[in-house]
PDB file of N, CA and C in Angstrom:
ATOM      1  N   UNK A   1     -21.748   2.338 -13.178  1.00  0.00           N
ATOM      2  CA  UNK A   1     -21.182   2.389 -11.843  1.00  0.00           C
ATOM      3  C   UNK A   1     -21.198   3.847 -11.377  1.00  0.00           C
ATOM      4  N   UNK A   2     -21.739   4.045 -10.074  1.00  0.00           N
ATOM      5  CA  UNK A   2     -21.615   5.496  -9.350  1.00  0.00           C
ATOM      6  C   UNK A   2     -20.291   5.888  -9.065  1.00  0.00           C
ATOM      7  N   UNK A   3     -20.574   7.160  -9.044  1.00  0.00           N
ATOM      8  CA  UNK A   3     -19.094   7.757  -8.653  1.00  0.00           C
ATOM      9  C   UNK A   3     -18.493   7.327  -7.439  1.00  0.00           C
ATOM     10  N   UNK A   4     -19.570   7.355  -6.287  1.00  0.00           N
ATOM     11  CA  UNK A   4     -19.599   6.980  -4.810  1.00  0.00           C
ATOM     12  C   UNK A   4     -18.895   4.844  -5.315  1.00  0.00           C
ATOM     13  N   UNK A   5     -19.084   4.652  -5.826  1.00  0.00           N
ATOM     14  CA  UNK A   5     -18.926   2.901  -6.289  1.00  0.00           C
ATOM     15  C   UNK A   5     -17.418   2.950  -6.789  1.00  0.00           C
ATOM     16  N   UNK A   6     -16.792   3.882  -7.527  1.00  0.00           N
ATOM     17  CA  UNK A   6     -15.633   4.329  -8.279  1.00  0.00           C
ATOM     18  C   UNK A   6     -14.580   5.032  -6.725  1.00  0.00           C
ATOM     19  N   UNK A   7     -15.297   5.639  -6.038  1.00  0.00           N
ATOM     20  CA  UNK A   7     -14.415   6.395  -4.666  1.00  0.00           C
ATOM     21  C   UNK A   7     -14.023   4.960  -4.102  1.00  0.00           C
ATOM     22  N   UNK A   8     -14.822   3.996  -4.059  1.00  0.00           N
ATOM     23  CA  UNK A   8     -14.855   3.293  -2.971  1.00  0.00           C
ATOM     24  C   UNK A   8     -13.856   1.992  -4.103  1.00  0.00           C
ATOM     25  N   UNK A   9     -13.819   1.761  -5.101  1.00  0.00           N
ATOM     26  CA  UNK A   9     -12.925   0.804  -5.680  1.00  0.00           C
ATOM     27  C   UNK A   9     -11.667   1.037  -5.408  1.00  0.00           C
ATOM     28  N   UNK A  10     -10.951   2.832  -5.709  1.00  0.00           N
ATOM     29  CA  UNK A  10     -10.059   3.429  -5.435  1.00  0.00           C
ATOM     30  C   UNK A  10      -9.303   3.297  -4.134  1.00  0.00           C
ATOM     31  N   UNK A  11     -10.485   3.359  -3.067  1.00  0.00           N
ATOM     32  CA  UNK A  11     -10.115   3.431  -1.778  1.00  0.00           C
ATOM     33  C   UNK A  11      -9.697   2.142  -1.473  1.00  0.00           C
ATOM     34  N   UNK A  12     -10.100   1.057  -1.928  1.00  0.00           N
ATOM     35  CA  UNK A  12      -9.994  -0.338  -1.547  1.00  0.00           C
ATOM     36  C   UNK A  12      -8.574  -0.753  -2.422  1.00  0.00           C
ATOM     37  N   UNK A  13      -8.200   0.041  -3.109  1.00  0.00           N
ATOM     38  CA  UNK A  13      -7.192  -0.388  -4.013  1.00  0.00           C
ATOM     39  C   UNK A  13      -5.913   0.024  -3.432  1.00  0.00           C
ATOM     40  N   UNK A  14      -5.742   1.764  -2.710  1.00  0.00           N
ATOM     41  CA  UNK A  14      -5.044   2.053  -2.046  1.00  0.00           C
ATOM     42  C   UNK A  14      -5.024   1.738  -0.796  1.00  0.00           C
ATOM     43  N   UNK A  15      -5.391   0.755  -0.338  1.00  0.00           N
ATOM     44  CA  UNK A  15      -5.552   0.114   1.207  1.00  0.00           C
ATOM     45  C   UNK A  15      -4.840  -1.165   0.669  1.00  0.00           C
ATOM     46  N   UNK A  16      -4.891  -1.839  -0.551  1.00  0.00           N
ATOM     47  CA  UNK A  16      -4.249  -3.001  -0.623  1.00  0.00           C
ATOM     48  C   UNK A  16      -2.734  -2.652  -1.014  1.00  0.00           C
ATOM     49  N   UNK A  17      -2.590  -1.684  -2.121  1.00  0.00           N
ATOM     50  CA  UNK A  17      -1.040  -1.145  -2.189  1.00  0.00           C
ATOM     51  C   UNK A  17      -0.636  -1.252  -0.977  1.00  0.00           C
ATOM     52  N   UNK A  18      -1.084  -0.438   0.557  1.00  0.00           N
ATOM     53  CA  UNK A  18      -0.205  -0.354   1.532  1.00  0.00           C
ATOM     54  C   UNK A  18      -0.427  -1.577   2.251  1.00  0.00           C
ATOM     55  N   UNK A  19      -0.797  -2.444   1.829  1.00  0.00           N
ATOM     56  CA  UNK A  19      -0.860  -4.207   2.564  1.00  0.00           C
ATOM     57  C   UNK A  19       0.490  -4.349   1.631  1.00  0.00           C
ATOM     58  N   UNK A  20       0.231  -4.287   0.221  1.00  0.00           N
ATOM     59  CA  UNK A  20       1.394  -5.138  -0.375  1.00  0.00           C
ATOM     60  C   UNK A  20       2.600  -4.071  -0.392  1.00  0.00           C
ATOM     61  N   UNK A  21       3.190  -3.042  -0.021  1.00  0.00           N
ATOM     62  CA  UNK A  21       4.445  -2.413   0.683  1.00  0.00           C
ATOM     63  C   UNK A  21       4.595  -3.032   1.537  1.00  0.00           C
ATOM     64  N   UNK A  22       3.761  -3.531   2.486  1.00  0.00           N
ATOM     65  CA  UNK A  22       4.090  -4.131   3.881  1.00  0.00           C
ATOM     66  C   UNK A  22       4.848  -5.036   3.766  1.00  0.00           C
ATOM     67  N   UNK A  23       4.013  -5.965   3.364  1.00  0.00           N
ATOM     68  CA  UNK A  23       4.322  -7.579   2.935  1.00  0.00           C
ATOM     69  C   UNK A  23       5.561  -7.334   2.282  1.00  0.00           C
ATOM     70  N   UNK A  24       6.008  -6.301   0.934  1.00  0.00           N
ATOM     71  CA  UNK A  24       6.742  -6.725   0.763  1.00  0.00           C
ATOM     72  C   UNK A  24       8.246  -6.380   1.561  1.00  0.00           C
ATOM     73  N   UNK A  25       8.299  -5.480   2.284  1.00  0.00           N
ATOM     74  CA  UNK A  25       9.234  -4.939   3.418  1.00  0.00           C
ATOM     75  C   UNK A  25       9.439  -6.011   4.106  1.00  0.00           C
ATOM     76  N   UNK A  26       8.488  -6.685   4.555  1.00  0.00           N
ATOM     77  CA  UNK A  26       8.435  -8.067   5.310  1.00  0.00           C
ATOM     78  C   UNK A  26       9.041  -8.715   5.141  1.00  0.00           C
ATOM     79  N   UNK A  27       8.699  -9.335   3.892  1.00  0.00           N
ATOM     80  CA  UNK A  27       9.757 -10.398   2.902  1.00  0.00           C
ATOM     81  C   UNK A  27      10.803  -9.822   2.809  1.00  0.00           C
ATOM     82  N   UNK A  28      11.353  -8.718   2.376  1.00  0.00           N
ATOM     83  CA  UNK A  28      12.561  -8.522   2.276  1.00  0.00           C
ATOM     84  C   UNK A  28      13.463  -8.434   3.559  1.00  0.00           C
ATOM     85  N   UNK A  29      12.898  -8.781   4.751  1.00  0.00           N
ATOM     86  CA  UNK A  29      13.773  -8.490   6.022  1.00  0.00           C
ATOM     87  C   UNK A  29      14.103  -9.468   6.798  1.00  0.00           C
ATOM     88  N   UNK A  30      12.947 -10.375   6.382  1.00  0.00           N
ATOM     89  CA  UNK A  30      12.761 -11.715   6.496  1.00  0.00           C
ATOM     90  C   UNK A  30      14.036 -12.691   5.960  1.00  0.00           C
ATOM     91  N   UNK A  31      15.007 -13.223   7.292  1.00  0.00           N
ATOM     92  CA  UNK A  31      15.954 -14.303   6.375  1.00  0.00           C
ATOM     93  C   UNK A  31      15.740 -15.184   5.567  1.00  0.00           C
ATOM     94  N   UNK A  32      14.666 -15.775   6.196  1.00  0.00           N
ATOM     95  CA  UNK A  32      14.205 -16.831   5.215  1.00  0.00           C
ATOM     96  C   UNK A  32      12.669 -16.477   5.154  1.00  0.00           C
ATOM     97  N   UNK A  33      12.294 -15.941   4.159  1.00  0.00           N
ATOM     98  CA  UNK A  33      11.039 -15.438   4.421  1.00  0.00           C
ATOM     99  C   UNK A  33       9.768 -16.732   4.212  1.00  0.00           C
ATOM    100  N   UNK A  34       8.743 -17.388   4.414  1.00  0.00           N
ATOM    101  CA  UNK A  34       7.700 -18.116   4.400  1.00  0.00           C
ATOM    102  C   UNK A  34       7.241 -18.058   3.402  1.00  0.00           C
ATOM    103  N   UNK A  35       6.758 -19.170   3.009  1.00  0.00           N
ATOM    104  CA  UNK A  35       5.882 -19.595   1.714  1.00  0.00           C
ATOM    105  C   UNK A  35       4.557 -18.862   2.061  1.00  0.00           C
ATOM    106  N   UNK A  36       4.005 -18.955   2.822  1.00  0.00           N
ATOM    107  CA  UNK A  36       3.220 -18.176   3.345  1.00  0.00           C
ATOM    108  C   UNK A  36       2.752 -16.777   2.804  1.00  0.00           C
ATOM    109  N   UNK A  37       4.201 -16.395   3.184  1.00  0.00           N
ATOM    110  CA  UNK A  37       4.121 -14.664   3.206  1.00  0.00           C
ATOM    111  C   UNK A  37       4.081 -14.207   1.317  1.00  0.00           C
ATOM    112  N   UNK A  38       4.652 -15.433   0.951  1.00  0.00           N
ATOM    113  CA  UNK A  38       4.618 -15.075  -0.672  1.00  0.00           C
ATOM    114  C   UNK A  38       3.440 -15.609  -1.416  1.00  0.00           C
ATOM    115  N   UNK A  39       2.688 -16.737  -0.595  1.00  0.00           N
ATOM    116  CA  UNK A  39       1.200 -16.695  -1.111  1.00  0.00           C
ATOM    117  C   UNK A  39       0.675 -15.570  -0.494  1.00  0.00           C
ATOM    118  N   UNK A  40       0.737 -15.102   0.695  1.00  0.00           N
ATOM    119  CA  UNK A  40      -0.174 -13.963   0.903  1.00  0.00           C
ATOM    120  C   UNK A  40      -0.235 -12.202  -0.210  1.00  0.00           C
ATOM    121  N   UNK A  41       1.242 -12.387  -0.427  1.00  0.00           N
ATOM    122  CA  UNK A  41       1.536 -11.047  -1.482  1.00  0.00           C
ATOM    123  C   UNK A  41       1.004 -11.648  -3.202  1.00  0.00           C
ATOM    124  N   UNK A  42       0.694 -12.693  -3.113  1.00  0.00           N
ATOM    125  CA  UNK A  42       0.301 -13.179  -4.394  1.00  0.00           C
ATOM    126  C   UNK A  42      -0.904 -12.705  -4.372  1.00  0.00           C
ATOM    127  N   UNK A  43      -2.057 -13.155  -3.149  1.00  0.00           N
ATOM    128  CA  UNK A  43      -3.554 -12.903  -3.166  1.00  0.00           C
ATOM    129  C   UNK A  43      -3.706 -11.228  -3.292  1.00  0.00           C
ATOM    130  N   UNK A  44      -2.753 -10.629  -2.581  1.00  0.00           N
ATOM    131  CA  UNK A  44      -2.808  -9.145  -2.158  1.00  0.00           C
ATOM    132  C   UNK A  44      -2.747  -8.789  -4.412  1.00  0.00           C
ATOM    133  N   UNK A  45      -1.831  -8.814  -4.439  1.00  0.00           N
ATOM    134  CA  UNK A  45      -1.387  -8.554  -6.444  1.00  0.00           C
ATOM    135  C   UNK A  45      -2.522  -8.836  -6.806  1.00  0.00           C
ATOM    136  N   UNK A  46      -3.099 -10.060  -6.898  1.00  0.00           N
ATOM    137  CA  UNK A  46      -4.898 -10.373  -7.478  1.00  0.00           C
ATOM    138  C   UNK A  46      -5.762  -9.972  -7.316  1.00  0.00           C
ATOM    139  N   UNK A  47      -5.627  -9.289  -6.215  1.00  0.00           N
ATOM    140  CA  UNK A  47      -7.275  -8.579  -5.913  1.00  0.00           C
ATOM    141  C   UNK A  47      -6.735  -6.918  -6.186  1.00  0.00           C
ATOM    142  N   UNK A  48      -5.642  -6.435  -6.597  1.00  0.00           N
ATOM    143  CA  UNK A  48      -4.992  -5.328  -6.959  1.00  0.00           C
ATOM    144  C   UNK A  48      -5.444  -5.037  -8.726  1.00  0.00           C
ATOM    145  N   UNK A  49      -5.052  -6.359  -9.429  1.00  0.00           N
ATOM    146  CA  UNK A  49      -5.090  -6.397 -10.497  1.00  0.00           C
ATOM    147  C   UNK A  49      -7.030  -6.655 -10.767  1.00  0.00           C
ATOM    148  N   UNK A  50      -7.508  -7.461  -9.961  1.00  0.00           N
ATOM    149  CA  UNK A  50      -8.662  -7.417 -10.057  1.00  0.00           C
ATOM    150  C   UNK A  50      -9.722  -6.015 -10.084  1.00  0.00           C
ATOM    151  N   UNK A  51      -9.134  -4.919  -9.262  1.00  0.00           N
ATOM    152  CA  UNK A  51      -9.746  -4.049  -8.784  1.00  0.00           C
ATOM    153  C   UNK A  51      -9.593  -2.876 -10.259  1.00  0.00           C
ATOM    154  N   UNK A  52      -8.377  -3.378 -10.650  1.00  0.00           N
ATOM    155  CA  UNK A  52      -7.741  -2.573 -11.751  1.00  0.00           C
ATOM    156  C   UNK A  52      -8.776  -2.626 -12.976  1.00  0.00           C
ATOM    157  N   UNK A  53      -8.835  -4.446 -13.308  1.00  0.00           N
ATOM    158  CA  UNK A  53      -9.735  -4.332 -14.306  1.00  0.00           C
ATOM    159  C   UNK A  53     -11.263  -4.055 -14.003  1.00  0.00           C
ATOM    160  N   UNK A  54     -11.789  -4.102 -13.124  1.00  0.00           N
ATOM    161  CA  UNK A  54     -13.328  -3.310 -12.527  1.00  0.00           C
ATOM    162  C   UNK A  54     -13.303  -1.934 -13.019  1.00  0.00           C
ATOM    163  N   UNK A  55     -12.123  -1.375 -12.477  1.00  0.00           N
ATOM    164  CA  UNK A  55     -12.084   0.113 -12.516  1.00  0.00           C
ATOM    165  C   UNK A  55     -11.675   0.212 -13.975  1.00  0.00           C
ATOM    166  N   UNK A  56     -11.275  -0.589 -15.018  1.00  0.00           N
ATOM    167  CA  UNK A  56     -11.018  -0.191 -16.696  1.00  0.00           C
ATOM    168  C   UNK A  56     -12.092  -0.744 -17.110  1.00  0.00           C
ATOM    169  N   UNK A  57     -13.016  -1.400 -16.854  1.00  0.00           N
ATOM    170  CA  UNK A  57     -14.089  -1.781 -17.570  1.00  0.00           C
ATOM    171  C   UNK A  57     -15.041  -0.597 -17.380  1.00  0.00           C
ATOM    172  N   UNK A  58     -15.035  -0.178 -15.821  1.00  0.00           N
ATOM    173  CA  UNK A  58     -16.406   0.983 -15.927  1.00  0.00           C
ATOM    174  C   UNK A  58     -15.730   2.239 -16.929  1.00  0.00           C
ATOM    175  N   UNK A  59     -14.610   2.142 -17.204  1.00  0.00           N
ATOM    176  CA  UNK A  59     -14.279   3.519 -17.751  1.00  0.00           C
ATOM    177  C   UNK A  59     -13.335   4.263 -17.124  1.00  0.00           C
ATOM    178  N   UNK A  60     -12.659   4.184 -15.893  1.00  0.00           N
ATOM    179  CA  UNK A  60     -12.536   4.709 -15.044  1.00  0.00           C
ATOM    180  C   UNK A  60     -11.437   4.062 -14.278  1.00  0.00           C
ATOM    181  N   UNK A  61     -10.300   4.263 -15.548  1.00  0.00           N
ATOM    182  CA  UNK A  61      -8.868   3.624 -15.190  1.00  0.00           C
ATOM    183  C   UNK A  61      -7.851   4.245 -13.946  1.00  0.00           C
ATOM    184  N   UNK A  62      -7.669   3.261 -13.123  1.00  0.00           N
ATOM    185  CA  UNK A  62      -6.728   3.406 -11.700  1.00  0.00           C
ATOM    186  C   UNK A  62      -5.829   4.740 -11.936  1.00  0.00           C
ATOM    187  N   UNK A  63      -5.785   5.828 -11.340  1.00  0.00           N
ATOM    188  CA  UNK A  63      -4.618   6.293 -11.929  1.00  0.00           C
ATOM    189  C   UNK A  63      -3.833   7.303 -10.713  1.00  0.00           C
ATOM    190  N   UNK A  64      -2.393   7.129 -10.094  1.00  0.00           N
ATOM    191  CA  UNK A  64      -2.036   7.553  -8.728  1.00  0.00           C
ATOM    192  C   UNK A  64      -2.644   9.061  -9.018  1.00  0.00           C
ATOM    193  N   UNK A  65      -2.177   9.816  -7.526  1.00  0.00           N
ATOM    194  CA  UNK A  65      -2.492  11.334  -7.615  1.00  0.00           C
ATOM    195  C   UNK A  65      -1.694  11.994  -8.056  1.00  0.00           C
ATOM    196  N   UNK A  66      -0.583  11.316  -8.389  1.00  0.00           N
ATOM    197  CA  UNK A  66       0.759  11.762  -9.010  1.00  0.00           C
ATOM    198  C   UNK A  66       0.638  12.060 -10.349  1.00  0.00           C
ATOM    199  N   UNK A  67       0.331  10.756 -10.882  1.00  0.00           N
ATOM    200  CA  UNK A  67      -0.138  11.493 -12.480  1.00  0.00           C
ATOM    201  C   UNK A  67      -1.127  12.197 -12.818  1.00  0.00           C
ATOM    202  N   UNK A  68      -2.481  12.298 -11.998  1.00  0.00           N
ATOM    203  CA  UNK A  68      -3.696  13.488 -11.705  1.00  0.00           C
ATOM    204  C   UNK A  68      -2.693  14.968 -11.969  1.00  0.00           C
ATOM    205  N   UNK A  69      -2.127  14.888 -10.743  1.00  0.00           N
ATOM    206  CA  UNK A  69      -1.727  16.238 -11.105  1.00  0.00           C
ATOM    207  C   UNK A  69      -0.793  16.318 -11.848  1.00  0.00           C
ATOM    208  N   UNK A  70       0.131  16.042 -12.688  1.00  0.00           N
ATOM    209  CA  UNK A  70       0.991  15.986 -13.734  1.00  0.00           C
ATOM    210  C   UNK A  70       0.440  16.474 -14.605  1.00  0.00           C
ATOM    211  N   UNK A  71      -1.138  15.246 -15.149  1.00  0.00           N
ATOM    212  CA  UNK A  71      -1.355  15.353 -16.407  1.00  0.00           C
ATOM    213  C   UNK A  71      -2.407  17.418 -16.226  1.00  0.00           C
ATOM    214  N   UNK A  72      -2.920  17.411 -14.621  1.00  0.00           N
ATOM    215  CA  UNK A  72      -3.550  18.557 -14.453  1.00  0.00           C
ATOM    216  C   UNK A  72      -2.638  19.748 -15.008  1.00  0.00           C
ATOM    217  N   UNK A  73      -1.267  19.656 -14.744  1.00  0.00           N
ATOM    218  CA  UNK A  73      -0.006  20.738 -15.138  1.00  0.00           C
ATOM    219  C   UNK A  73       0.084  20.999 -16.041  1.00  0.00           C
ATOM    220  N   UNK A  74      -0.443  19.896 -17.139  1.00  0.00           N
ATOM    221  CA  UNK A  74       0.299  20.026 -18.351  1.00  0.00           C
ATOM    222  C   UNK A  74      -1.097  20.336 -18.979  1.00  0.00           C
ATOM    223  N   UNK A  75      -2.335  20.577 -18.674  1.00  0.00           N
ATOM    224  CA  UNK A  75      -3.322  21.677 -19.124  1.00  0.00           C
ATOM    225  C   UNK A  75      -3.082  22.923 -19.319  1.00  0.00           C
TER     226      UNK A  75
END
């Protein structure tokens, strides 16, 4: 897998995190929130977890920018 293939798994992964913050803000504000809305945060988690194992199979495990630079500090 290209690096350009690895940018773009990443990118698609952090576009679904901020779907599933949404959703879940949603649901939580929501009185009675929809069956709906909790199959939709289900599909959102699967293609999260899906993207996860793509990105651990090429080698090239998910990892926030938070721990990037952490683990960069502690060089």
């Amino acid at each position: 897998m290209t690096s350009e293939e690895i940018k773009e798994l990443n990118a698609a992964r952090e576009s679904l995190v901020k779907r599933r913050r949404e959703m879940a803000r949603q649901i939580a504000e929501a009185p009675l929130p929809s069956v709906e809305m909790a199959e939709e945060l289900t599909k959102i988690l699967k293609a999260i977890e899906a993207l996860d194992r793509t990105l651990n199979e090429a080698g090239q495990p998910y990892m926030s920018q938070s721990v990037v630079e952490q683990m960069q500090a502690e060089i």
